[in-house]
C-alpha atoms as a PDB file:
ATOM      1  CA  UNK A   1     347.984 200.368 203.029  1.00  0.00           C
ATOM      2  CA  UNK A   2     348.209 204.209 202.316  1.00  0.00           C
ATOM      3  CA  UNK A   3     346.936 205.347 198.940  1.00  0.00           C
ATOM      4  CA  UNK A   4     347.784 208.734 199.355  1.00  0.00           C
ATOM      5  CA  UNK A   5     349.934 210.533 196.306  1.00  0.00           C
ATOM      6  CA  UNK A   6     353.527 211.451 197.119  1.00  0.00           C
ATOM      7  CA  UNK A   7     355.045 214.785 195.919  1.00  0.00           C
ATOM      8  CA  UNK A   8     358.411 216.027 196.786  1.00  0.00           C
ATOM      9  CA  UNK A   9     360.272 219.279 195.277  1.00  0.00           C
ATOM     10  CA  UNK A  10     363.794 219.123 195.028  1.00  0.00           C
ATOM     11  CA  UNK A  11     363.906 221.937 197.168  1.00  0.00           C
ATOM     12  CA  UNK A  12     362.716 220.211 199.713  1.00  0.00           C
ATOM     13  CA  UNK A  13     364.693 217.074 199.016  1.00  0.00           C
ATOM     14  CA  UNK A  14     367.737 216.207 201.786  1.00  0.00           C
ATOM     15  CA  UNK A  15     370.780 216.459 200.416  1.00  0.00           C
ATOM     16  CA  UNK A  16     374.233 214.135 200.655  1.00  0.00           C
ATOM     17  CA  UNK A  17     376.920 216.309 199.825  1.00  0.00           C
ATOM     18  CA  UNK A  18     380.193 214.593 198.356  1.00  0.00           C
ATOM     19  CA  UNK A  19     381.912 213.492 195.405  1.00  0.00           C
ATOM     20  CA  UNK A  20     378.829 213.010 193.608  1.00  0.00           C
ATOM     21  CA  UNK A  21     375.656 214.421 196.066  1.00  0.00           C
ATOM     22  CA  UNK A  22     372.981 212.815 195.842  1.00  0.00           C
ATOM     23  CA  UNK A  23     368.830 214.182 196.627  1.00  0.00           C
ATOM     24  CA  UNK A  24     367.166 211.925 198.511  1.00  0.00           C
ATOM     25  CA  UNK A  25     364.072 212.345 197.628  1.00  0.00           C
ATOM     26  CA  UNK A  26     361.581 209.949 198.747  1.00  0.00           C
ATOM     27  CA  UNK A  27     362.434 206.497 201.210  1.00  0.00           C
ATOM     28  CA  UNK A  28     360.507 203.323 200.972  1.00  0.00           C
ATOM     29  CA  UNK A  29     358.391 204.808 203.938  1.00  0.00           C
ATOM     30  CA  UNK A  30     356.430 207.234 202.233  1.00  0.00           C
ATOM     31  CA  UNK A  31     355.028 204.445 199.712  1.00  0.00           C
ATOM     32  CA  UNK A  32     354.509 201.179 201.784  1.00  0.00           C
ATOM     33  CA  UNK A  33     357.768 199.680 200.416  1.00  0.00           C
ATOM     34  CA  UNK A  34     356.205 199.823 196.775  1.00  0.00           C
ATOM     35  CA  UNK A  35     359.294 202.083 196.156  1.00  0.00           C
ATOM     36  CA  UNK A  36     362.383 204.381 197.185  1.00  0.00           C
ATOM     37  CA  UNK A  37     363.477 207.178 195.052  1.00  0.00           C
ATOM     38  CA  UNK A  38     366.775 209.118 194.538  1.00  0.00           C
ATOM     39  CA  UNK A  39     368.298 211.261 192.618  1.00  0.00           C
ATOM     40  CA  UNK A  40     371.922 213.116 191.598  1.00  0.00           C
ATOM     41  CA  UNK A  41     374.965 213.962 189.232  1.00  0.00           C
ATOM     42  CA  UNK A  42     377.858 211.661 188.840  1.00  0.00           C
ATOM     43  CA  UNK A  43     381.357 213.724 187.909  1.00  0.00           C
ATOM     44  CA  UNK A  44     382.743 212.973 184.265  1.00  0.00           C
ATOM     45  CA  UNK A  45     384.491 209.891 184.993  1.00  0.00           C
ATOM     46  CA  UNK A  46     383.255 209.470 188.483  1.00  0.00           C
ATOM     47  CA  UNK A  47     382.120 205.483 189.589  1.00  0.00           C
ATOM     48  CA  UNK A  48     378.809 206.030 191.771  1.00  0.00           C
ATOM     49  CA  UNK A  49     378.427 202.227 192.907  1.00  0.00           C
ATOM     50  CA  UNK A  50     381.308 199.835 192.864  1.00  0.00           C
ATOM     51  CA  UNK A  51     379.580 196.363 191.877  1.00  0.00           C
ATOM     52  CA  UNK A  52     376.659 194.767 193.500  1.00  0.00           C
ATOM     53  CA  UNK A  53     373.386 193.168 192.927  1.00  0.00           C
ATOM     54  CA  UNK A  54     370.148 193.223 195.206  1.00  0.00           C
ATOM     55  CA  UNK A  55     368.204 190.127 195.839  1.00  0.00           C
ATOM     56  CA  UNK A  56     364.600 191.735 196.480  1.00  0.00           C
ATOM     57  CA  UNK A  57     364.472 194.696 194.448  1.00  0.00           C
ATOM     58  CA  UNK A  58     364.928 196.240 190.771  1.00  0.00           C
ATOM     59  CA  UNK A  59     366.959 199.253 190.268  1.00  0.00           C
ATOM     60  CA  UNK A  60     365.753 201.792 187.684  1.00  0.00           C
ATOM     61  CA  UNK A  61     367.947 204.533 186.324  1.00  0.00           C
ATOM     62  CA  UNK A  62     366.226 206.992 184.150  1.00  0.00           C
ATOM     63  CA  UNK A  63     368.737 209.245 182.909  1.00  0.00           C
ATOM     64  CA  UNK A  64     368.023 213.058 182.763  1.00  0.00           C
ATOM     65  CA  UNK A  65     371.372 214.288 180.950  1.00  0.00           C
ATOM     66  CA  UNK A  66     374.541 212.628 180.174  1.00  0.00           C
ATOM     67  CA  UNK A  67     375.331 209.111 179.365  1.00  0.00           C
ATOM     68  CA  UNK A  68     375.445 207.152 182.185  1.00  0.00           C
ATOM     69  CA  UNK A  69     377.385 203.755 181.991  1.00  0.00           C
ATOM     70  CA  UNK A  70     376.476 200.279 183.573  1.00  0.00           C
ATOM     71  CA  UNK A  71     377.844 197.013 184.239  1.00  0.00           C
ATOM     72  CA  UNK A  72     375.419 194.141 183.990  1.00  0.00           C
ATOM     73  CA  UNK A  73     376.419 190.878 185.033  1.00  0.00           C
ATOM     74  CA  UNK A  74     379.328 190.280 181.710  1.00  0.00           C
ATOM     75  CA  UNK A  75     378.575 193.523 179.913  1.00  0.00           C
ATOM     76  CA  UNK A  76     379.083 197.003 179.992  1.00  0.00           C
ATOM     77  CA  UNK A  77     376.215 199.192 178.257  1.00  0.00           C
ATOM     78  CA  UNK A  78     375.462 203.010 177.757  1.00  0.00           C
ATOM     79  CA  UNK A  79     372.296 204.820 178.589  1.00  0.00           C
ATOM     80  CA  UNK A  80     372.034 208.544 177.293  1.00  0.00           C
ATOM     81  CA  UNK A  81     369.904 211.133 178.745  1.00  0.00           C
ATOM     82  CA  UNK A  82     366.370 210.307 178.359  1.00  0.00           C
ATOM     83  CA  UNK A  83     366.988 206.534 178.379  1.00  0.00           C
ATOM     84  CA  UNK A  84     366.585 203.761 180.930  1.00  0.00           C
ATOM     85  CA  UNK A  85     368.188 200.705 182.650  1.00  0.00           C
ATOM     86  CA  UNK A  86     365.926 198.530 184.850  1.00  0.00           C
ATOM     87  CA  UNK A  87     368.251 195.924 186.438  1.00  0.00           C
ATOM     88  CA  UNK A  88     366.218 193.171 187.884  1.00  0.00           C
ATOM     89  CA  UNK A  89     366.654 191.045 191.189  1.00  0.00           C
ATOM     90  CA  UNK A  90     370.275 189.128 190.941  1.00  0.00           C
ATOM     91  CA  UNK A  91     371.998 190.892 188.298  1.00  0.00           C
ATOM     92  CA  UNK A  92     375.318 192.686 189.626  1.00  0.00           C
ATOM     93  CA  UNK A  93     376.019 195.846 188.235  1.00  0.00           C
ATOM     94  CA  UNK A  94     377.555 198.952 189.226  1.00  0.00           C
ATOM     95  CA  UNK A  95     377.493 202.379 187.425  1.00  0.00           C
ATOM     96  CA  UNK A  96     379.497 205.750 186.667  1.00  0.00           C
ATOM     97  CA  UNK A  97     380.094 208.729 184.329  1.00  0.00           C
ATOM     98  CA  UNK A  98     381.664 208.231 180.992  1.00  0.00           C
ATOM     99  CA  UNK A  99     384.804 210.182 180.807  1.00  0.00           C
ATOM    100  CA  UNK A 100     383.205 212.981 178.508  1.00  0.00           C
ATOM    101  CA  UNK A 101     380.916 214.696 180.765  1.00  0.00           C
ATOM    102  CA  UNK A 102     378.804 214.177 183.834  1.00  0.00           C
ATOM    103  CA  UNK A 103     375.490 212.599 184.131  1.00  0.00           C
ATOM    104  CA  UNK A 104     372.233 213.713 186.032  1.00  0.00           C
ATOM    105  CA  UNK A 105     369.806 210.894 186.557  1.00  0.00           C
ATOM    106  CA  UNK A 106     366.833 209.798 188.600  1.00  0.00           C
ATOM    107  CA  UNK A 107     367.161 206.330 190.638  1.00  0.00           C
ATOM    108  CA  UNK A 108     364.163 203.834 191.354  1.00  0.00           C
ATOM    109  CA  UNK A 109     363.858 201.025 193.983  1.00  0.00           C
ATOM    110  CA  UNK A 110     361.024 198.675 193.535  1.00  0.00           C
ATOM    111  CA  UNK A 111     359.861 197.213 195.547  1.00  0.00           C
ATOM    112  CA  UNK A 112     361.594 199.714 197.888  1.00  0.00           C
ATOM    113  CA  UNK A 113     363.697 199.289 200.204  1.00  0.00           C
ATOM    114  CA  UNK A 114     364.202 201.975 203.428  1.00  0.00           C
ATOM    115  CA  UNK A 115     367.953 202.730 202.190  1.00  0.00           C
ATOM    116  CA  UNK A 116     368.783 206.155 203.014  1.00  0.00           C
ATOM    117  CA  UNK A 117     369.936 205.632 206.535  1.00  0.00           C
ATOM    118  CA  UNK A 118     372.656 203.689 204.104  1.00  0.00           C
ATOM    119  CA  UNK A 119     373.624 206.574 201.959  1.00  0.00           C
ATOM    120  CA  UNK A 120     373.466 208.417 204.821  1.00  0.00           C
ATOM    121  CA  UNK A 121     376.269 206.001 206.172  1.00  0.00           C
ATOM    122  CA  UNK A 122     378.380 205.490 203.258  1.00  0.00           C
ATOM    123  CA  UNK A 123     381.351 208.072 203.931  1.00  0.00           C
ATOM    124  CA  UNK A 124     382.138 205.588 207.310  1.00  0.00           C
ATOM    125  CA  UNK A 125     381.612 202.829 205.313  1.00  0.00           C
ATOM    126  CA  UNK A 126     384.282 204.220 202.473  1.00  0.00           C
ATOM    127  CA  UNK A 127     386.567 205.085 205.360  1.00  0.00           C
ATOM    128  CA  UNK A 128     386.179 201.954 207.164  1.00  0.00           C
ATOM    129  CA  UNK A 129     384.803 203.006 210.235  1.00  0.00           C
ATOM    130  CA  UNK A 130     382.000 200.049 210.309  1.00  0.00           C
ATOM    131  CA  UNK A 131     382.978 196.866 211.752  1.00  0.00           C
ATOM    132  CA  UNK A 132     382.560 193.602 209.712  1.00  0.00           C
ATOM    133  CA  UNK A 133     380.004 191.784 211.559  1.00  0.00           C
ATOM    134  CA  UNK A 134     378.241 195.634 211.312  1.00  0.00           C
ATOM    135  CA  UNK A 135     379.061 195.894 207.578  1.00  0.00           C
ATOM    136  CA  UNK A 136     377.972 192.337 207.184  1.00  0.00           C
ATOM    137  CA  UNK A 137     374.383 193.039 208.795  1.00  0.00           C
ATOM    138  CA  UNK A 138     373.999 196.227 207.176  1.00  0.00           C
ATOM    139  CA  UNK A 139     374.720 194.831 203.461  1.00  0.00           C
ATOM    140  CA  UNK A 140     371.254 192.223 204.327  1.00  0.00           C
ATOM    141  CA  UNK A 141     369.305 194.888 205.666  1.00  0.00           C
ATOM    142  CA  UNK A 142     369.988 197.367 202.730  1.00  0.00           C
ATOM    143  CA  UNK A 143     369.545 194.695 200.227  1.00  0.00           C
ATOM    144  CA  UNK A 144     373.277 195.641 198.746  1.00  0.00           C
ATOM    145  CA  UNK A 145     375.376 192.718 198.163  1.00  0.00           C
ATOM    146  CA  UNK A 146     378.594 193.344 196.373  1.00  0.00           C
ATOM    147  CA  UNK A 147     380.867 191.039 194.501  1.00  0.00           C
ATOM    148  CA  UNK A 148     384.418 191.765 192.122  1.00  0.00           C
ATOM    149  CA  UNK A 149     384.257 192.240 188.883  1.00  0.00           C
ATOM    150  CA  UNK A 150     387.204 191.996 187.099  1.00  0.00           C
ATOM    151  CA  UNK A 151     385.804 193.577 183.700  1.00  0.00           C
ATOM    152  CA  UNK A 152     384.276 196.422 185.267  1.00  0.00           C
ATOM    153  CA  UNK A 153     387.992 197.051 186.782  1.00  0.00           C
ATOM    154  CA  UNK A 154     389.232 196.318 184.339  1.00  0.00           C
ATOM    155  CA  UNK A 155     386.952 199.024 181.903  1.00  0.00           C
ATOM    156  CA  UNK A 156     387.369 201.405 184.544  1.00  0.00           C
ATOM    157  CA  UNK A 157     390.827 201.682 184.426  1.00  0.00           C
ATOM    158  CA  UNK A 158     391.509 200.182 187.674  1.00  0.00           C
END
C-alpha cells in the first residue's frame, strides 16, 4: 500500500464540461481505493444526480458556496456553504441547486471507488447510447444504483 501524500491543483484538474462541469480531481487510483475526489458548480436550480444509493461507499459533500440540497432516503435537507452531508452505504439520495443561486462544492468517495471513466461516460448514458445489459454492468462496477423517488420528483417540480 502507497503512503505517499496526494496533491492536485485545480489547474491541473481534468475537466467535464456540461450543464454543470465538474473537476475531477483525484480517482480512487491515486489513494489505494481509500478515496475518490471531485469537485464542481451546480446551476441555480440545476439536479446534479437523479436518485441513487451506493452499496460500498459513503458520499461526502462539503459545500464551498451556495446551499446545496439533498434527498435522503424520505427527506429532503439543506446544506449551506461551509456545511456537510456524509451519506452512508444504502441510503438513496440525489442532489441539486436550490432555485436561488448556484452551489460550488467538493465531493468525497470513501472508500473510493475508480468512477471517473463513469462521469466521463455520462453524456451517452443521458442520451441513451449504452445498451442495457452495458448500463446494467456499468451501474455494479461504479457502485451507482438508482431507484424513483416520487418525493424528490415531486420537490423538484417534476
Amino acid at each position: 500500500m502507497s503512503r505517499k501524500p496526494v496533491v492536485v491543483n485545480i489547474a491541473d484538474a481534468e475537466v467535464l464540461e456540461g450543464g454543470n462541469p465538474m473537476n475531477l480531481l483525484a480517482d480512487a487510483d491515486v489513494s489505494d481505493g481509500a478515496f475518490s475526489i471531485s469537485s464542481g458548480t451546480i446551476t441555480a436550480g440545476a439536479d446534479n444526480a437523479r436518485p441513487h444509493f451506493h452499496r460500498r461507499s459513503w458520499e461526502v459533500f462539503c459545500v464551498v458556496d451556495g446551499t446545496l440540497e439533498l434527498l435522503l432516503d424520505d427527506e429532503i435537507v439543506r446544506v449551506e456553504a461551509g456545511g456537510i452531508a456524509a451519506v452512508p452505504p444504502g441510503v438513496t439520495h440525489a442532489f441539486g441547486a436550490t432555485p436561488q443561486a448556484d452551489v460550488s462544492a467538493l465531493v468525497f468517495i470513501t472508500p473510493g471507488v475508480r468512477r471517473f471513466d463513469y462521469f466521463r461516460l455520462l453524456p451517452a448514458i443521458l442520451r441513451g447510447e449504452i445498451p442495457k445489459a452495458e448500463l446494467d454492468d456499468m451501474h455494479h462496477r461504479f457502485d451507482v444504483h438508482f431507484v424513483d423517488s416520487t418525493l424528490w420528483d415531486a420537490h423538484r417540480g417534476r
